[in-house]
C-alpha atoms as a PDB file:
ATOM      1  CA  UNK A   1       0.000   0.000   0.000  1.00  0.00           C
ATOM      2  CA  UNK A   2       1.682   3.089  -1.068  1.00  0.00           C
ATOM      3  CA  UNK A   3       0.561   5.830   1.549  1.00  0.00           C
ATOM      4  CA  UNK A   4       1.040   3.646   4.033  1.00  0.00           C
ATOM      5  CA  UNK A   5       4.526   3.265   2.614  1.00  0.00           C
ATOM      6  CA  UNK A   6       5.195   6.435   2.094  1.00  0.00           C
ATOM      7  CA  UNK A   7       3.646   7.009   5.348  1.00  0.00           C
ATOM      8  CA  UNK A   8       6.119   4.788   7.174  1.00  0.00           C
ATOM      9  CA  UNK A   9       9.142   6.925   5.891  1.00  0.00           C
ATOM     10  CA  UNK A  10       8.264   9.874   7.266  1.00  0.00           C
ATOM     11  CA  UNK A  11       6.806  11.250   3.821  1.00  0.00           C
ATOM     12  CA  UNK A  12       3.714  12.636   4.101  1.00  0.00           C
ATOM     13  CA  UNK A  13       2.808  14.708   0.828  1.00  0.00           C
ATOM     14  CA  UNK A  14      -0.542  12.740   0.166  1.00  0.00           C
ATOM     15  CA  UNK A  15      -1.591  14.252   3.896  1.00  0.00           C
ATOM     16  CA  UNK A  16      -1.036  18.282   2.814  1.00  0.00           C
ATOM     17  CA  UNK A  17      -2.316  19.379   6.628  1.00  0.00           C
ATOM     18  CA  UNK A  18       0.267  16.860   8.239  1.00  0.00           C
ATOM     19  CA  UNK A  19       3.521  17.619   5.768  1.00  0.00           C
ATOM     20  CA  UNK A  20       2.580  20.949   6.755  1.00  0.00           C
ATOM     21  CA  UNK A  21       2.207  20.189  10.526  1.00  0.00           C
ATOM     22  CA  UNK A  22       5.356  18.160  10.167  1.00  0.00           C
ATOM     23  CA  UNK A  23       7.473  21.227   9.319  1.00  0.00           C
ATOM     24  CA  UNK A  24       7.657  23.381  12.513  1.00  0.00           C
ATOM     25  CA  UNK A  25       6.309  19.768  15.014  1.00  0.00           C
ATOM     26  CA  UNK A  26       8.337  16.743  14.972  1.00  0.00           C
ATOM     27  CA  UNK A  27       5.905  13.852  14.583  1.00  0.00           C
ATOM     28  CA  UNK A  28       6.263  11.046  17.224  1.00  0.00           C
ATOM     29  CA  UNK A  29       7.510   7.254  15.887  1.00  0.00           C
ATOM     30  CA  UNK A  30       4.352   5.865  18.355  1.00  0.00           C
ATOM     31  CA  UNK A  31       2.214   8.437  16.221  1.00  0.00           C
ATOM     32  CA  UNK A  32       3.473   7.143  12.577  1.00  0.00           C
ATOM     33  CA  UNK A  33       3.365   3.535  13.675  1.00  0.00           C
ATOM     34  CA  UNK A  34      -0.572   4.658  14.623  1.00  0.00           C
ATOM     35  CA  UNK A  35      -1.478   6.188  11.685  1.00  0.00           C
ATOM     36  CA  UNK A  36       0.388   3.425   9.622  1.00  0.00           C
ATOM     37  CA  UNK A  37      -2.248   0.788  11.824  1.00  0.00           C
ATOM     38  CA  UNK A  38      -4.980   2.885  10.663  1.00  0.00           C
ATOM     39  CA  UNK A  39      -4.538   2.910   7.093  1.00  0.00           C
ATOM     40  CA  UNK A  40      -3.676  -0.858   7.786  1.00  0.00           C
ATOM     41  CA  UNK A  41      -7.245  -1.389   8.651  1.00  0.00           C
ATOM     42  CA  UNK A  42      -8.693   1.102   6.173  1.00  0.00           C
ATOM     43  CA  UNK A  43      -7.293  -0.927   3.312  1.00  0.00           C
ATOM     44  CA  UNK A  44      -8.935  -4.363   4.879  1.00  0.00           C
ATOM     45  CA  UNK A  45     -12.370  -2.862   5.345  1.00  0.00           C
ATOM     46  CA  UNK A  46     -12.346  -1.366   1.567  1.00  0.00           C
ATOM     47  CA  UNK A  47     -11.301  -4.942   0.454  1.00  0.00           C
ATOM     48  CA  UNK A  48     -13.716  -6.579   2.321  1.00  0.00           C
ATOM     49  CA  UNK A  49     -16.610  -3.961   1.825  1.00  0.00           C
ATOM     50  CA  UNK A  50     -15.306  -3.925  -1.829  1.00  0.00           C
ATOM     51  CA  UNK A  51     -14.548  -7.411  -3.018  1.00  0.00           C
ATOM     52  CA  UNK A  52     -17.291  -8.347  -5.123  1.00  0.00           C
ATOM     53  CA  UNK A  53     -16.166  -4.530  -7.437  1.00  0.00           C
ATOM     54  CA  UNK A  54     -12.481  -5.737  -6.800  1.00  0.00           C
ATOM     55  CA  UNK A  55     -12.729  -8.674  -8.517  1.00  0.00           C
ATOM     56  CA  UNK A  56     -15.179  -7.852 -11.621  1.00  0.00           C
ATOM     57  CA  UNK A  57     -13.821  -8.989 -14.555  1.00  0.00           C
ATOM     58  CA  UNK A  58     -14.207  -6.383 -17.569  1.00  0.00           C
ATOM     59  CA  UNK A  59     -14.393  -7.441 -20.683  1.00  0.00           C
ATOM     60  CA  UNK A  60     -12.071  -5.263 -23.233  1.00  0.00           C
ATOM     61  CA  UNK A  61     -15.577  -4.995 -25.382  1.00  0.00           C
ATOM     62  CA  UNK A  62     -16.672  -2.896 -22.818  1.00  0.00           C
ATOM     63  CA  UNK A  63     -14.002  -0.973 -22.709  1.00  0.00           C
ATOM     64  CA  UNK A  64     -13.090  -0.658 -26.374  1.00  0.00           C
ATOM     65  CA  UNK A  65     -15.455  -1.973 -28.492  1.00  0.00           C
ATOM     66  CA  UNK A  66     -13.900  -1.181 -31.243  1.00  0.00           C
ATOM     67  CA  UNK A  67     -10.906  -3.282 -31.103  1.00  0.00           C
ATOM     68  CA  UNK A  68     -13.012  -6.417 -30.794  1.00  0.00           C
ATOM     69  CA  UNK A  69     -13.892  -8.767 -33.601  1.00  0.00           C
ATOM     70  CA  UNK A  70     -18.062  -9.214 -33.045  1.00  0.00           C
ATOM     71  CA  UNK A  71     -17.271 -12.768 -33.819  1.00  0.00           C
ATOM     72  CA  UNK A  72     -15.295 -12.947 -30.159  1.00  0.00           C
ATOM     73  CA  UNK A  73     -18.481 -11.919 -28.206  1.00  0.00           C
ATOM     74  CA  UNK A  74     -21.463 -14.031 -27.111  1.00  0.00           C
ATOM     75  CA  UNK A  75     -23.925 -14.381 -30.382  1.00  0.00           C
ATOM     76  CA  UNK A  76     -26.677 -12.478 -28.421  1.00  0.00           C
ATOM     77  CA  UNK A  77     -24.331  -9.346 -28.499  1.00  0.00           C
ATOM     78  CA  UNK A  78     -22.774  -9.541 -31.910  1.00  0.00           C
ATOM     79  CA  UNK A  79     -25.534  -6.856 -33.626  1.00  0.00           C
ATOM     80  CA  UNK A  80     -25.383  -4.341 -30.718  1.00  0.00           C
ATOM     81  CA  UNK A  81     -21.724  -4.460 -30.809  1.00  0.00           C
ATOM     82  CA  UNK A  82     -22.114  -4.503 -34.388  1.00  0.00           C
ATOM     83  CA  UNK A  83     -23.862  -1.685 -34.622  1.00  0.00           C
ATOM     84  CA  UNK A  84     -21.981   0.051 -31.907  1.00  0.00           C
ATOM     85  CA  UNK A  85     -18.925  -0.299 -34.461  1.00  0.00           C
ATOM     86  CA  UNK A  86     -20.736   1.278 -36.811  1.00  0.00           C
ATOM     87  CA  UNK A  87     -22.037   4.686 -35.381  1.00  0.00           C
ATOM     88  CA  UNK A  88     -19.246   7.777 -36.121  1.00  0.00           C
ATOM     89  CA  UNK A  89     -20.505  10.211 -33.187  1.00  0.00           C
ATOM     90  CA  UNK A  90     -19.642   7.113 -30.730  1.00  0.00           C
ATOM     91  CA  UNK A  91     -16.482   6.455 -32.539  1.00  0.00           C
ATOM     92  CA  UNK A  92     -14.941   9.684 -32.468  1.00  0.00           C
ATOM     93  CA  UNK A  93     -16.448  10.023 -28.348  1.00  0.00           C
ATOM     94  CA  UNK A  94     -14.366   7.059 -27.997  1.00  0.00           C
ATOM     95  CA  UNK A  95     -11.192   7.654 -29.822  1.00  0.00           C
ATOM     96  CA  UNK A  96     -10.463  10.115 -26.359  1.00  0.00           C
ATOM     97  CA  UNK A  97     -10.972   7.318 -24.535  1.00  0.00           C
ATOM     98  CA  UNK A  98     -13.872   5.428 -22.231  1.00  0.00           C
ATOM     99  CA  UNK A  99     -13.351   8.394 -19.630  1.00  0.00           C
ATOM    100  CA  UNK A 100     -15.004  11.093 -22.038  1.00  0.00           C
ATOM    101  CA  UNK A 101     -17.846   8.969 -22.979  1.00  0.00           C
END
């Protein structure tokens, strides 16, 4: 886990209010290892709260449908994706990427 890495070492520029803190007070070991707990447990509960999302499995139709031969899907998708393929407003959304469309 990277802020809790980062964390560890005494660098703490993803917590702005404590790198700034950490400038004129020196922040205890006891208090790092602490923190470093917390974030420990934070990461657990988001796993366990979170697995089912964690371990989707997203087909690279879905994410770029237009790199994908319609023969490669399931036969009940082949015309959407096929005419997904097809429509130039969706294409050029796409060519910025999934984010923009």
């Amino acid at each position: 886990m990277l802020f809790k890495c980062n964390f560890a070492c005494g660098e703490f520029c993803q917590f702005p209010t404590l790198a700034n803190v950490s400038k004129e007070v020196k922040i205890l070991e006891d208090d790092v290892h602490l923190y470093c707990q917390h974030l420990e447990m934070l990461q657990e509960d988001f796993l366990r709260r979170f697995h089912d999302i964690l371990s989707l499995v997203i087909p690279n139709w879905v994410l770029d449908p237009f790199i994908v031969n319609p023969l490669n899907v399931d036969i009940h998708l082949q015309e959407e994706l096929i005419d997904l393929q097809s429509n130039e407003e969706i294409k050029s959304r796409m060519a910025r990427g999934y984010e923009y469309f």
